[in-house]
C-alpha atoms as a PDB file:
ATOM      1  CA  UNK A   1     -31.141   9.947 -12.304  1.00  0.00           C
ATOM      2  CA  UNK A   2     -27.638   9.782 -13.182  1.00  0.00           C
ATOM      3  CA  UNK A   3     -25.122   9.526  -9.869  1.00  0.00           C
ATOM      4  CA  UNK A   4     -21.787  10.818 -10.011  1.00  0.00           C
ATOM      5  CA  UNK A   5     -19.611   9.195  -8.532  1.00  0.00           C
ATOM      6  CA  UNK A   6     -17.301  11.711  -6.875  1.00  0.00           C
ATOM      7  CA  UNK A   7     -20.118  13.167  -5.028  1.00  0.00           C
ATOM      8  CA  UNK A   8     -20.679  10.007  -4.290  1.00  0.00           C
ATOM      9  CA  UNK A   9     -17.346   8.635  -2.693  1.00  0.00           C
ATOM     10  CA  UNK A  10     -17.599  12.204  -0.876  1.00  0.00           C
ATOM     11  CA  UNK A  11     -20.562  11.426   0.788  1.00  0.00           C
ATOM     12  CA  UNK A  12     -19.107   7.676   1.846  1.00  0.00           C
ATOM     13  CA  UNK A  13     -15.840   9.474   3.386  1.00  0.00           C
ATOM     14  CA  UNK A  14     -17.689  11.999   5.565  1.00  0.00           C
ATOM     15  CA  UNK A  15     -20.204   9.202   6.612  1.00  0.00           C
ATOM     16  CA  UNK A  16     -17.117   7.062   7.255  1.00  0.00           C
ATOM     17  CA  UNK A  17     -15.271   9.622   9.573  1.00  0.00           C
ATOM     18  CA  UNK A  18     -18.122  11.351  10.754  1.00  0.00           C
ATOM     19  CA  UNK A  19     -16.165  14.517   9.853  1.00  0.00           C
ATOM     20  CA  UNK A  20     -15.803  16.442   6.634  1.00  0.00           C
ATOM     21  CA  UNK A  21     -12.362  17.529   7.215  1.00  0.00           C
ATOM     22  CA  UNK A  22     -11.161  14.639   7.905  1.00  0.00           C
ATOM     23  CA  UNK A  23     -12.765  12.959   4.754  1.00  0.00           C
ATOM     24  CA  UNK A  24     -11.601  15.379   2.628  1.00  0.00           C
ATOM     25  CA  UNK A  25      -8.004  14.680   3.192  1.00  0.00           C
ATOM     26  CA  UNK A  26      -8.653  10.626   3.044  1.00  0.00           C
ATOM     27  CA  UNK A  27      -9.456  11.661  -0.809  1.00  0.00           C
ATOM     28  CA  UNK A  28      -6.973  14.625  -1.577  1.00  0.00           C
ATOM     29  CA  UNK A  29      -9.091  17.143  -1.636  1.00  0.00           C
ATOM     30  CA  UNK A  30      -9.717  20.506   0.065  1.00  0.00           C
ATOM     31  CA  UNK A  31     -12.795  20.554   2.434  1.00  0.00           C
ATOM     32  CA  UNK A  32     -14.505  22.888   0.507  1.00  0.00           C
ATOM     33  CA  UNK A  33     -14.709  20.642  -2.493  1.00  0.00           C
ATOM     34  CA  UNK A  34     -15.647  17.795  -0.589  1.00  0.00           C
ATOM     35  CA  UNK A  35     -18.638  19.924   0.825  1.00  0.00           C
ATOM     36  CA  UNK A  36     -19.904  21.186  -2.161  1.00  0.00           C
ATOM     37  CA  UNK A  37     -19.768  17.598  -3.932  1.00  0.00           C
ATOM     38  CA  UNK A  38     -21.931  16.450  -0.877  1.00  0.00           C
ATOM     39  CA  UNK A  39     -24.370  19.496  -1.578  1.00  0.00           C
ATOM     40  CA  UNK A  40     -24.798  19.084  -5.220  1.00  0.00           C
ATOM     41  CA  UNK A  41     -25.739  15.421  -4.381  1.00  0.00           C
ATOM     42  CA  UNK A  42     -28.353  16.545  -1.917  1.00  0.00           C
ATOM     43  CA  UNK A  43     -30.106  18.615  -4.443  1.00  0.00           C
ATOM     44  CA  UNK A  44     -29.574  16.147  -7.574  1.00  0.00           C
ATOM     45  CA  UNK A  45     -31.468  13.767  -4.617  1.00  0.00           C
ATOM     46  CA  UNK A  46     -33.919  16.200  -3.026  1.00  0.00           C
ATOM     47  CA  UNK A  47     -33.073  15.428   0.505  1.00  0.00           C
ATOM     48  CA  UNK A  48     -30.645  16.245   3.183  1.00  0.00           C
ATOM     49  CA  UNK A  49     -28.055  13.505   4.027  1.00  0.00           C
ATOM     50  CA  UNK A  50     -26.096  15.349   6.983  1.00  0.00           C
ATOM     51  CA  UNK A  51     -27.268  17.065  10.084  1.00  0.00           C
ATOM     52  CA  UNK A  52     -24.358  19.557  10.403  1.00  0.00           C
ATOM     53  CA  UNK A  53     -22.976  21.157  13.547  1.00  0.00           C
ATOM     54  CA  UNK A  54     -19.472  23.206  13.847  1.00  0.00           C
ATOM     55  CA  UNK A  55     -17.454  20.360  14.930  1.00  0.00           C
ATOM     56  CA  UNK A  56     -19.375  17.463  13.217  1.00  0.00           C
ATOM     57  CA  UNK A  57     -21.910  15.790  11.047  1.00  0.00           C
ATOM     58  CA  UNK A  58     -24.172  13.310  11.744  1.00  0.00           C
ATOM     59  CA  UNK A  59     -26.184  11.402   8.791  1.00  0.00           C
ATOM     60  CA  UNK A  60     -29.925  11.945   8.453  1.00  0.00           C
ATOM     61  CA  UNK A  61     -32.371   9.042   8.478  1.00  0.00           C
ATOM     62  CA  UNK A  62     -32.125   9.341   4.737  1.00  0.00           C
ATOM     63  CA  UNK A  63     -28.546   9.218   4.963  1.00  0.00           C
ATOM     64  CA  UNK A  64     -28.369   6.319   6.665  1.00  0.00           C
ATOM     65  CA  UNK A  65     -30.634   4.381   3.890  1.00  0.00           C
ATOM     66  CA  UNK A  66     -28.268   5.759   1.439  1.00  0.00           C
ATOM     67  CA  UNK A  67     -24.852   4.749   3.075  1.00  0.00           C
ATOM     68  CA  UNK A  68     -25.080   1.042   1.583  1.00  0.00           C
ATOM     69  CA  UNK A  69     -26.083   1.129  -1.702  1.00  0.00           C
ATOM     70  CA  UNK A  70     -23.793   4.293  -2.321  1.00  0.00           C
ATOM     71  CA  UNK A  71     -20.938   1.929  -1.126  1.00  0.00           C
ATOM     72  CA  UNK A  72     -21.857  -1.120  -3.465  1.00  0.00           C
ATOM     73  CA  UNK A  73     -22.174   1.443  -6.326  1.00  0.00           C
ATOM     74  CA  UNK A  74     -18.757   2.364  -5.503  1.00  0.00           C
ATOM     75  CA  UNK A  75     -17.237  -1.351  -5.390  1.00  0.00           C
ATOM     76  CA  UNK A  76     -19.767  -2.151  -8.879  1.00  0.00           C
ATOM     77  CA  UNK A  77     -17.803   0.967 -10.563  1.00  0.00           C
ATOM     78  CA  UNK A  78     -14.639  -0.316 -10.013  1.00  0.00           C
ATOM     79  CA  UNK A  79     -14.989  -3.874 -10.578  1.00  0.00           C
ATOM     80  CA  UNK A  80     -16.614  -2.072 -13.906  1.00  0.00           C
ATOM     81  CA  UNK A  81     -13.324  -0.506 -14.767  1.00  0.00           C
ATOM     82  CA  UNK A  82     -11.214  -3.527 -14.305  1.00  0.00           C
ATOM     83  CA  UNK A  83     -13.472  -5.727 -16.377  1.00  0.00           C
ATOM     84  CA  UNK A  84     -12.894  -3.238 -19.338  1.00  0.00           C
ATOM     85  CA  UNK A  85      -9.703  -3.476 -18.977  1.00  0.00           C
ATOM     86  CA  UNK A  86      -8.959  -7.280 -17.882  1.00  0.00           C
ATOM     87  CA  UNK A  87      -7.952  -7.874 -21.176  1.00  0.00           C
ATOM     88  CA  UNK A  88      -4.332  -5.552 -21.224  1.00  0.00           C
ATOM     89  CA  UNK A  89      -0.990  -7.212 -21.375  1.00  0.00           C
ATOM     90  CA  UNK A  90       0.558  -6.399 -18.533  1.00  0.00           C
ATOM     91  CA  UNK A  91      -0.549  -5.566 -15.161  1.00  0.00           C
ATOM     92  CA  UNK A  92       1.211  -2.001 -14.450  1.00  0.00           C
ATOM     93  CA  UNK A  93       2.295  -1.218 -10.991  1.00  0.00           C
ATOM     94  CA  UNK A  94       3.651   2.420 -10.163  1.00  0.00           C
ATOM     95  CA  UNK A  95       6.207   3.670  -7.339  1.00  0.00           C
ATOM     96  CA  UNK A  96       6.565   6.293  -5.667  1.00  0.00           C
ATOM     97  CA  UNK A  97       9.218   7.623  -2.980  1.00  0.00           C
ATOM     98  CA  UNK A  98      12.071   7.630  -5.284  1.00  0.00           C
ATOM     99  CA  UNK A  99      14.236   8.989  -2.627  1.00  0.00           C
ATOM    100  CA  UNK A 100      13.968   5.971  -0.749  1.00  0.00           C
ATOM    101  CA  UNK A 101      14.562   3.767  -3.914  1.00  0.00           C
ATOM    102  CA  UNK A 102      11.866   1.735  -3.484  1.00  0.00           C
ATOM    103  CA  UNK A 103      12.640  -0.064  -7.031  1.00  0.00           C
ATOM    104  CA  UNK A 104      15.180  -2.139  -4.644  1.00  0.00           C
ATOM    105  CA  UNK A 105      12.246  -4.330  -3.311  1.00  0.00           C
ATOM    106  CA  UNK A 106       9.832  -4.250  -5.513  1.00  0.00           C
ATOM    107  CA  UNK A 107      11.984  -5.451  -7.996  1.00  0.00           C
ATOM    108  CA  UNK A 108      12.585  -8.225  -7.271  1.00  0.00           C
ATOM    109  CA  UNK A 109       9.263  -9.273  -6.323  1.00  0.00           C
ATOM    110  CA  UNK A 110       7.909  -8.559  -9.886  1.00  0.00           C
ATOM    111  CA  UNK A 111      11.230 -10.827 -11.272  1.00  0.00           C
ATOM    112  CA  UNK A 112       9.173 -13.760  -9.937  1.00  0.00           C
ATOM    113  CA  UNK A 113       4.935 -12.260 -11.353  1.00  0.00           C
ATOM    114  CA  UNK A 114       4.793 -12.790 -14.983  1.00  0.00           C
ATOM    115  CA  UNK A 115       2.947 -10.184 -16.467  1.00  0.00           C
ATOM    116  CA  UNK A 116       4.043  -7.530 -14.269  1.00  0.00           C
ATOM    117  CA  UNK A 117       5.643  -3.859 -15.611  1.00  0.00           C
ATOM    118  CA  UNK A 118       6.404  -0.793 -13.125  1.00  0.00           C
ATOM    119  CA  UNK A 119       6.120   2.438 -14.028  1.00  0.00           C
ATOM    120  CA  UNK A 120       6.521   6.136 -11.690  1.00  0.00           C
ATOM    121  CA  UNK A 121       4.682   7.825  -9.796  1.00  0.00           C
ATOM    122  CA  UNK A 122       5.029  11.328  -8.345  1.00  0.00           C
ATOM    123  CA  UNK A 123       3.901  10.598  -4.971  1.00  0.00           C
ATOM    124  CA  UNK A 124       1.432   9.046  -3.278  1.00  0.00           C
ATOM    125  CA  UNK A 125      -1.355  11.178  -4.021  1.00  0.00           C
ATOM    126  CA  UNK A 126      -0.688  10.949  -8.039  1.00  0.00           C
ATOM    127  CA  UNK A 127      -0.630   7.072  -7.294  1.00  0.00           C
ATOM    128  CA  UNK A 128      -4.201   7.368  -6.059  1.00  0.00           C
ATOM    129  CA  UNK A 129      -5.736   9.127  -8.290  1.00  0.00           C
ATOM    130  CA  UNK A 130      -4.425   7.019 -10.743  1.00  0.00           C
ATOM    131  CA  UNK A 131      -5.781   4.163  -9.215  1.00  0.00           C
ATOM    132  CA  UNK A 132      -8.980   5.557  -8.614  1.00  0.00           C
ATOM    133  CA  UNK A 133      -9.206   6.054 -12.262  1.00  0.00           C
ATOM    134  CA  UNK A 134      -8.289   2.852 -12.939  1.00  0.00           C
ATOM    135  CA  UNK A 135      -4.811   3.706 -14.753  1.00  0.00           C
ATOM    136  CA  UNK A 136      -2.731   1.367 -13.203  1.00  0.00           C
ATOM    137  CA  UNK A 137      -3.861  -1.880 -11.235  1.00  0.00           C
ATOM    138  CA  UNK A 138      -1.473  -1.522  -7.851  1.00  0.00           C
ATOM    139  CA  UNK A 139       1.266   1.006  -6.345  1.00  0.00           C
ATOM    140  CA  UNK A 140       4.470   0.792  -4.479  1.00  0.00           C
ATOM    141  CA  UNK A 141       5.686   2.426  -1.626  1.00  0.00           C
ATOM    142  CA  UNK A 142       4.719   3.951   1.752  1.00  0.00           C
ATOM    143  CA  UNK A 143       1.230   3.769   2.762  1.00  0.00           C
ATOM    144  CA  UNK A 144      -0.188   5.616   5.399  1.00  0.00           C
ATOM    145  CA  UNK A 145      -3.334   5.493   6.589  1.00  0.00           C
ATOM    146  CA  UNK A 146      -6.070   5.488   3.839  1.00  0.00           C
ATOM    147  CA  UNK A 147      -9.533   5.124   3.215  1.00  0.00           C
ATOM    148  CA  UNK A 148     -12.511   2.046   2.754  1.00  0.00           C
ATOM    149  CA  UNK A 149     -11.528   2.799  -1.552  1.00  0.00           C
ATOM    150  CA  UNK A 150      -8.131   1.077  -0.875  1.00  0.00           C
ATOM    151  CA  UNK A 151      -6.758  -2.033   0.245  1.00  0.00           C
ATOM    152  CA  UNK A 152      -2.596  -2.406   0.920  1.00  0.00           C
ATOM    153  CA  UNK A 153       0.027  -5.189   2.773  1.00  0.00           C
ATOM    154  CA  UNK A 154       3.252  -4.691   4.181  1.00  0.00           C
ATOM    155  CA  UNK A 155       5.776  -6.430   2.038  1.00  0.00           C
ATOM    156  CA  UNK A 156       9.269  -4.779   3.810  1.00  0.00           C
ATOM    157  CA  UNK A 157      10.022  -3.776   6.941  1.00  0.00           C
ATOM    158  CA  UNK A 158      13.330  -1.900   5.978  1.00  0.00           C
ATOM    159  CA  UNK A 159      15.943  -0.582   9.240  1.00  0.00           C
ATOM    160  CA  UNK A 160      16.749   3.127   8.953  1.00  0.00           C
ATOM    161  CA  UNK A 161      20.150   4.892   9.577  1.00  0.00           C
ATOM    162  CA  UNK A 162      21.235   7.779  10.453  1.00  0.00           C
ATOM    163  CA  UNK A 163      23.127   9.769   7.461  1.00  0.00           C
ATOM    164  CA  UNK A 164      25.961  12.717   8.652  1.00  0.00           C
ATOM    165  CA  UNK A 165      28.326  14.736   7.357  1.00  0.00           C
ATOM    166  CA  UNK A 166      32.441  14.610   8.330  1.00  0.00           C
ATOM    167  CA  UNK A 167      31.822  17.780  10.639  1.00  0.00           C
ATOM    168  CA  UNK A 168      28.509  15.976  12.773  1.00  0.00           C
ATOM    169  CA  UNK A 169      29.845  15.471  16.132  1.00  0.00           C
ATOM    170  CA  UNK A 170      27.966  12.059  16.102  1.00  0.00           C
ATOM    171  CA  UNK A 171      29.938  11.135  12.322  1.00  0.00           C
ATOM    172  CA  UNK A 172      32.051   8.823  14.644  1.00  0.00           C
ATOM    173  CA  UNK A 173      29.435   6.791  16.166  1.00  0.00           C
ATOM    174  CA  UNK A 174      29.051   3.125  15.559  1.00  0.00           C
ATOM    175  CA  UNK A 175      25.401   3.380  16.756  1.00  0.00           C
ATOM    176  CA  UNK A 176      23.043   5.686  18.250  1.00  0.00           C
ATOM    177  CA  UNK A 177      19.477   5.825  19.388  1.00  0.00           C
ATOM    178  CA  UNK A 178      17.013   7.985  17.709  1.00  0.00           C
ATOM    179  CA  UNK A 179      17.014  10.084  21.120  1.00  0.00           C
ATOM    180  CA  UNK A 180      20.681  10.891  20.362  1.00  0.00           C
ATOM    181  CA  UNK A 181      19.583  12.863  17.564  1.00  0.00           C
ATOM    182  CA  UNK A 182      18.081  15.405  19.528  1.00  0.00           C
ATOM    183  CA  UNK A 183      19.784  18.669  19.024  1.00  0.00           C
ATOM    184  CA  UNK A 184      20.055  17.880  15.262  1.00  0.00           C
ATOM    185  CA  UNK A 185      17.689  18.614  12.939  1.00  0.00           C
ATOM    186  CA  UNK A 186      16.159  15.826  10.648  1.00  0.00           C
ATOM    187  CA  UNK A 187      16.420  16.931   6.938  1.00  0.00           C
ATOM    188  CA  UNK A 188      13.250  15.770   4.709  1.00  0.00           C
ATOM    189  CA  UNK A 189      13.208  15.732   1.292  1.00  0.00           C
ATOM    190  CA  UNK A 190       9.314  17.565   1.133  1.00  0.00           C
ATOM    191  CA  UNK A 191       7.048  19.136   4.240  1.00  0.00           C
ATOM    192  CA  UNK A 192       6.341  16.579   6.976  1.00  0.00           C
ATOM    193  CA  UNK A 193       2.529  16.283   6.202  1.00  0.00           C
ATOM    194  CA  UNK A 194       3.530  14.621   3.121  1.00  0.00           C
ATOM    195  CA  UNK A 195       6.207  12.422   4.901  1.00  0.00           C
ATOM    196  CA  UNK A 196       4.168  10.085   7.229  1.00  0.00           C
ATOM    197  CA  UNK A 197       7.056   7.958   8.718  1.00  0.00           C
ATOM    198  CA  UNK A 198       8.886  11.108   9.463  1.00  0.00           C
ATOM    199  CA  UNK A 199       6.514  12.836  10.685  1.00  0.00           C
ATOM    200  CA  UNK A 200       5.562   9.771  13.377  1.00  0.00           C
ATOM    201  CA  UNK A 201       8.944   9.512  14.084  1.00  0.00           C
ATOM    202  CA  UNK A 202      10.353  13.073  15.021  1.00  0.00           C
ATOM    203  CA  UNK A 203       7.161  13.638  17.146  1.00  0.00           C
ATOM    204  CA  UNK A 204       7.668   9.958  18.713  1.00  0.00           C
ATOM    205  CA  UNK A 205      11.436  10.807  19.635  1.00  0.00           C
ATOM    206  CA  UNK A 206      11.147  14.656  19.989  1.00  0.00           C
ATOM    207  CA  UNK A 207      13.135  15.404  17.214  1.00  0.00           C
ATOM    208  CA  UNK A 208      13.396  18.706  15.623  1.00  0.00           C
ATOM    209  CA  UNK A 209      13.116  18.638  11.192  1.00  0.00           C
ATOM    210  CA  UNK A 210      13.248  20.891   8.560  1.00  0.00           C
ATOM    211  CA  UNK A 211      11.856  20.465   5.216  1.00  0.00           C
ATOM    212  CA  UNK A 212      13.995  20.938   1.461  1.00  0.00           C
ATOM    213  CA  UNK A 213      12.565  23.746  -0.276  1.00  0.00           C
ATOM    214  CA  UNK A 214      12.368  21.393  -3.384  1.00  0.00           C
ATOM    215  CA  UNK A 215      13.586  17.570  -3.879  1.00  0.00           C
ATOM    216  CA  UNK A 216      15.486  17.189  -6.626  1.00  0.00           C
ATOM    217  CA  UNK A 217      17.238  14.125  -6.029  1.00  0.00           C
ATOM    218  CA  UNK A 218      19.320  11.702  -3.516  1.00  0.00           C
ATOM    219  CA  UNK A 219      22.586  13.353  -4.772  1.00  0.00           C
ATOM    220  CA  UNK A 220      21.245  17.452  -4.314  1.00  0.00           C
ATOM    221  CA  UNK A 221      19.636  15.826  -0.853  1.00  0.00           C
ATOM    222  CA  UNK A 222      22.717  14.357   0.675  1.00  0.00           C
ATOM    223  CA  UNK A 223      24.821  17.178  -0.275  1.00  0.00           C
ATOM    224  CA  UNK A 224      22.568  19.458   1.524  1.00  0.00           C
ATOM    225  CA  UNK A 225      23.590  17.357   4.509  1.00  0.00           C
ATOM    226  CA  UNK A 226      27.133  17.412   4.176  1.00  0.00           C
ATOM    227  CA  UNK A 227      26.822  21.534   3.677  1.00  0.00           C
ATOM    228  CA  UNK A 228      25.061  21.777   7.089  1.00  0.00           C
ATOM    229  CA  UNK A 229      26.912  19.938  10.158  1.00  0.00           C
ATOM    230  CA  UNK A 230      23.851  20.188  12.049  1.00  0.00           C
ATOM    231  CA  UNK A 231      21.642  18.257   9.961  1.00  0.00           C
ATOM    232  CA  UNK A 232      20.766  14.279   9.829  1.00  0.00           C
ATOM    233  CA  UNK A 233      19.137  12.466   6.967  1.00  0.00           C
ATOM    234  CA  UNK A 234      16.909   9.081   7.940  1.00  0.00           C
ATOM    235  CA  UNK A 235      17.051   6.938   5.567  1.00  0.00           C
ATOM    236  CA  UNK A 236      16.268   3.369   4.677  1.00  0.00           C
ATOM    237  CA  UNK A 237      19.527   0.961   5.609  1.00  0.00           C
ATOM    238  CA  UNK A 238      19.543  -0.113   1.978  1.00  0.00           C
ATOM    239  CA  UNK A 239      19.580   2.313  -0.144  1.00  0.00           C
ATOM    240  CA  UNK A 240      23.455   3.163  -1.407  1.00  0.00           C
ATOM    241  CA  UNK A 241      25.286   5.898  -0.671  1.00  0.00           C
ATOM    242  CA  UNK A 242      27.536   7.990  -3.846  1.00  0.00           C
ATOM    243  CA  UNK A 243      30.765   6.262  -4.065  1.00  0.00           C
ATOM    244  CA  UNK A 244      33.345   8.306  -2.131  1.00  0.00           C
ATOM    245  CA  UNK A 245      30.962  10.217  -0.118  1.00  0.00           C
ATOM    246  CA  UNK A 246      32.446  12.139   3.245  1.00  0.00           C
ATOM    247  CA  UNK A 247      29.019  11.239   4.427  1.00  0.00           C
ATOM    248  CA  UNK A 248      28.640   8.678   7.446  1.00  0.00           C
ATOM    249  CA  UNK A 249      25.713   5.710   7.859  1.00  0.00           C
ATOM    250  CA  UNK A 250      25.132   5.483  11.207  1.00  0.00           C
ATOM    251  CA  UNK A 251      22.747   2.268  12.378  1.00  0.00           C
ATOM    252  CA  UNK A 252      19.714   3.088  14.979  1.00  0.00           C
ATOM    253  CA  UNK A 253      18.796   1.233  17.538  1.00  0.00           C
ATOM    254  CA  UNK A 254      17.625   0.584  20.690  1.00  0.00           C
ATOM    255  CA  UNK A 255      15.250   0.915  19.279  1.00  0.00           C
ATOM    256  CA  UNK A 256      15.594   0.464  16.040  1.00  0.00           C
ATOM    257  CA  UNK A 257      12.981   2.716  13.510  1.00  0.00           C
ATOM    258  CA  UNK A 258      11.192   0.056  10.382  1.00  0.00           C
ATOM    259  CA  UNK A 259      10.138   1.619   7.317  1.00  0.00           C
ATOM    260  CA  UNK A 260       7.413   0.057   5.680  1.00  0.00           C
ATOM    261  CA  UNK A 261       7.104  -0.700   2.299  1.00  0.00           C
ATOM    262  CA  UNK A 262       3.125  -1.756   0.679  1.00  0.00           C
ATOM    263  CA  UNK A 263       1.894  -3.089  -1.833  1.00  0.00           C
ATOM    264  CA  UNK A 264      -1.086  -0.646  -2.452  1.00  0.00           C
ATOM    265  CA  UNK A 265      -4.584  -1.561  -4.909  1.00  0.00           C
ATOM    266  CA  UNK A 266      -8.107  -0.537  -5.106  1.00  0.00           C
ATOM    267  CA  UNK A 267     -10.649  -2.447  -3.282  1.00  0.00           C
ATOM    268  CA  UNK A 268     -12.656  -5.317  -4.882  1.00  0.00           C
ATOM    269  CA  UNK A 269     -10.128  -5.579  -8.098  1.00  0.00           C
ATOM    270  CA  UNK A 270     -10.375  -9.340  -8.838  1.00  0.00           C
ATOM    271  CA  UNK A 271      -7.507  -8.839 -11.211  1.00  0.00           C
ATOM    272  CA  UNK A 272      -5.916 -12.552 -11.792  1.00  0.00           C
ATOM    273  CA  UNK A 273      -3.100 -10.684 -12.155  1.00  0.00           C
ATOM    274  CA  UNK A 274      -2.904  -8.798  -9.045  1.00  0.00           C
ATOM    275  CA  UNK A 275      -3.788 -12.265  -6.839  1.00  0.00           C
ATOM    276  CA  UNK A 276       0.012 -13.276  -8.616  1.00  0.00           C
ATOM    277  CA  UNK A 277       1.289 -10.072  -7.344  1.00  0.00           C
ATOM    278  CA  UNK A 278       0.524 -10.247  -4.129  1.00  0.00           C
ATOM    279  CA  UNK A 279       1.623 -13.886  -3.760  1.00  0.00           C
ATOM    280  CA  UNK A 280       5.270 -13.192  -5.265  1.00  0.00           C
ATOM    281  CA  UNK A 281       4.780 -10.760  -2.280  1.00  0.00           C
ATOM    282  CA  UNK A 282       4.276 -13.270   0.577  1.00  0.00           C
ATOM    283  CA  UNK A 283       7.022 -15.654  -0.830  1.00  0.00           C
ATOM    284  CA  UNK A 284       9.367 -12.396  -1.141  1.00  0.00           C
ATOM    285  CA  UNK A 285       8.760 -11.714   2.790  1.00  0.00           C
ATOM    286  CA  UNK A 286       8.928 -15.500   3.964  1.00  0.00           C
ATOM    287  CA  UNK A 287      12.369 -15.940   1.701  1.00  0.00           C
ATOM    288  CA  UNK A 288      13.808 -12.705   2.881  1.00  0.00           C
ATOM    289  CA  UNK A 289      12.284 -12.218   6.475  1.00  0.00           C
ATOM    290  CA  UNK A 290      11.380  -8.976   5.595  1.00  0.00           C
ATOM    291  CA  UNK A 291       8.517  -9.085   7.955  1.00  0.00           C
ATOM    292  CA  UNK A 292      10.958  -9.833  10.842  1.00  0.00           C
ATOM    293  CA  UNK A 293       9.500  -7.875  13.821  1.00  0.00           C
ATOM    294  CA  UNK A 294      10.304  -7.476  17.619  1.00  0.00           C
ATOM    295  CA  UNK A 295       8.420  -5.662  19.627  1.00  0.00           C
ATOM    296  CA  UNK A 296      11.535  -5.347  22.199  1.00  0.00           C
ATOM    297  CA  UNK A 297      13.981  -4.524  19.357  1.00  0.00           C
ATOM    298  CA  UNK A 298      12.307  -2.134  16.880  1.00  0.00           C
ATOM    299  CA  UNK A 299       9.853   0.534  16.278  1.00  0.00           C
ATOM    300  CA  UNK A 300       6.719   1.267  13.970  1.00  0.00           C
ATOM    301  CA  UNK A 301       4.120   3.822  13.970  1.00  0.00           C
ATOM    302  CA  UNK A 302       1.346   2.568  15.425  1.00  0.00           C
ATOM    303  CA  UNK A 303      -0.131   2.542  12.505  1.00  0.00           C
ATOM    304  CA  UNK A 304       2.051   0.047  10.951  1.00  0.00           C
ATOM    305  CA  UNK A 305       1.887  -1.748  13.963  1.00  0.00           C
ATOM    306  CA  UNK A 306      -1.286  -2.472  13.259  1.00  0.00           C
ATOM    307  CA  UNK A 307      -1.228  -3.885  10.226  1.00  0.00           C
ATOM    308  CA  UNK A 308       0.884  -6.633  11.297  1.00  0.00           C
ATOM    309  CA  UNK A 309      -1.385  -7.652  14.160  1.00  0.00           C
END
């Protein structure tokens, strides 16, 4: 009997969360999908691995004899994939978030990995996939949340500002808190369930956002903030402003908001490679304190907070 291995991971995410919903979005797909991978499994098998309900599943006795195996076939596949391709050049490391211009750290943390190349990404879900294919050995960027499949560290802990136009009645401020924002409306570059930092952070300071109707670059984005005197872009402290600009970059604090940047791979790649990656990492952070955290001073989704702990 031949597995496949999609049906597979689908069954290990609803087993996992107990929820096929919720699995289906660890993995980027639409519930249905996910629930007719898990059926065509259960027939290829001849027995039933979930007792459903309308709020929840539960695995089956047979289920639960399955659960372990299916994950070590998992973790075999893709230590598979990176044996075939331990031989290539160059370990290849994607990046996503352009907005934020994540090339700014990440750079120079692949200045000091031999071996290392970066290459784009769309977003995180494109970085994924790619990964899950075994396309590129690591990504870059914001990490939310994500399934067993992946493994990620925080390498950056990054301020945010506040970015307003000349007619903003808070352009003049030398600081603000993120509750001084309310009344504005937070301008994102794409819909807040694709924005995870955004999305914790107007619903942790009751802020009111609005989404772009496309993103088609910092320069388009920032000018759609100096059109509308109402609007505020968040943005990471570091990332440069067009010379010239009317626009005003306004610190947060008290507290103030951390952005996290990861380093993001797939679990159980041995990659020689990667181990070199993530150690330029951990010399980057202890260098640069870019892991410098106060619990007093600053803010991170819990999520985040986490991690660090």
């Amino acid at each position: 009997m031949d597995l496949d291995l999609a049906q597979v991971r689908a069954f290990v995410a609803a087993a996992r969360e107990s929820h096929f919903g919720r699995a289906a979005g660890q993995l980027f797909i639409s519930q249905q999908a996910l629930s007719k991978r898990i059926a065509r499994l259960e027939r290829q098998l001849g027995v039933r691995l979930f007792d459903r309900d309308k709020h929840s599943v539960a695995l089956t006795e047979a289920g639960r004899r399955f659960l372990e195996p299916a994950q070590q076939a998992l973790a075999a596949a893709g230590f598979a994939v990176t044996e075939a391709r331990r031989e290539r050049r160059s370990l290849r490391v994607d990046v996503w978030g352009h907005l934020y211009a994540p090339m700014r750290t990440i750079g120079l943390v692949v200045e000091n990995a031999l071996g290392a190349e970066l290459g784009l990404s769309r977003d995180l879900v494109a970085a994924t996939t790619a990964l899950g294919r075994g396309e590129i050995d690591a990504g870059f960027g914001r990490v939310p949340p994500l399934g067993e499949e992946f493994e990620h560290q925080v390498v950056r802990l990054e301020p945010v500002d506040a970015i307003v136009g000349p007619a903003h009645p808070l352009a003049g401020a030398a600081e603000l808190r993120p509750a001084d924002l309310r009344g504005s409306t937070i301008w994102c570059p794409a819909a807040l369930d694709r924005l995870d930092f955004l999305d914790r952070f107007t619903i942790h300071f009751g802020l009111d956002a609005v989404a772009a109707s496309v993103n088609l670059g910092l320069d388009h984005f920032l000018d759609q903030i100096r059109a509308e005197p109402e609007r505020v872009a968040i943005l990471p402290s570091g990332v440069p402003l067009p010379e010239n600009t009317p626009l005003s970059r306004v610190p947060l604090t008290r507290p103030t908001p951390l952005y996290a940047w990861s380093l993001l791979w797939r679990r159980g790649n041995p990659s020689r490679s990667l181990d070199a990656l993530r150690r330029s990492c951990d010399e980057a952070t202890t260098q640069r304190g870019w892991l410098d955290y106060d619990a007093t001073r600053h803010w991170l989704p819990d999520a985040d907070r986490a991690t660090l702990d």
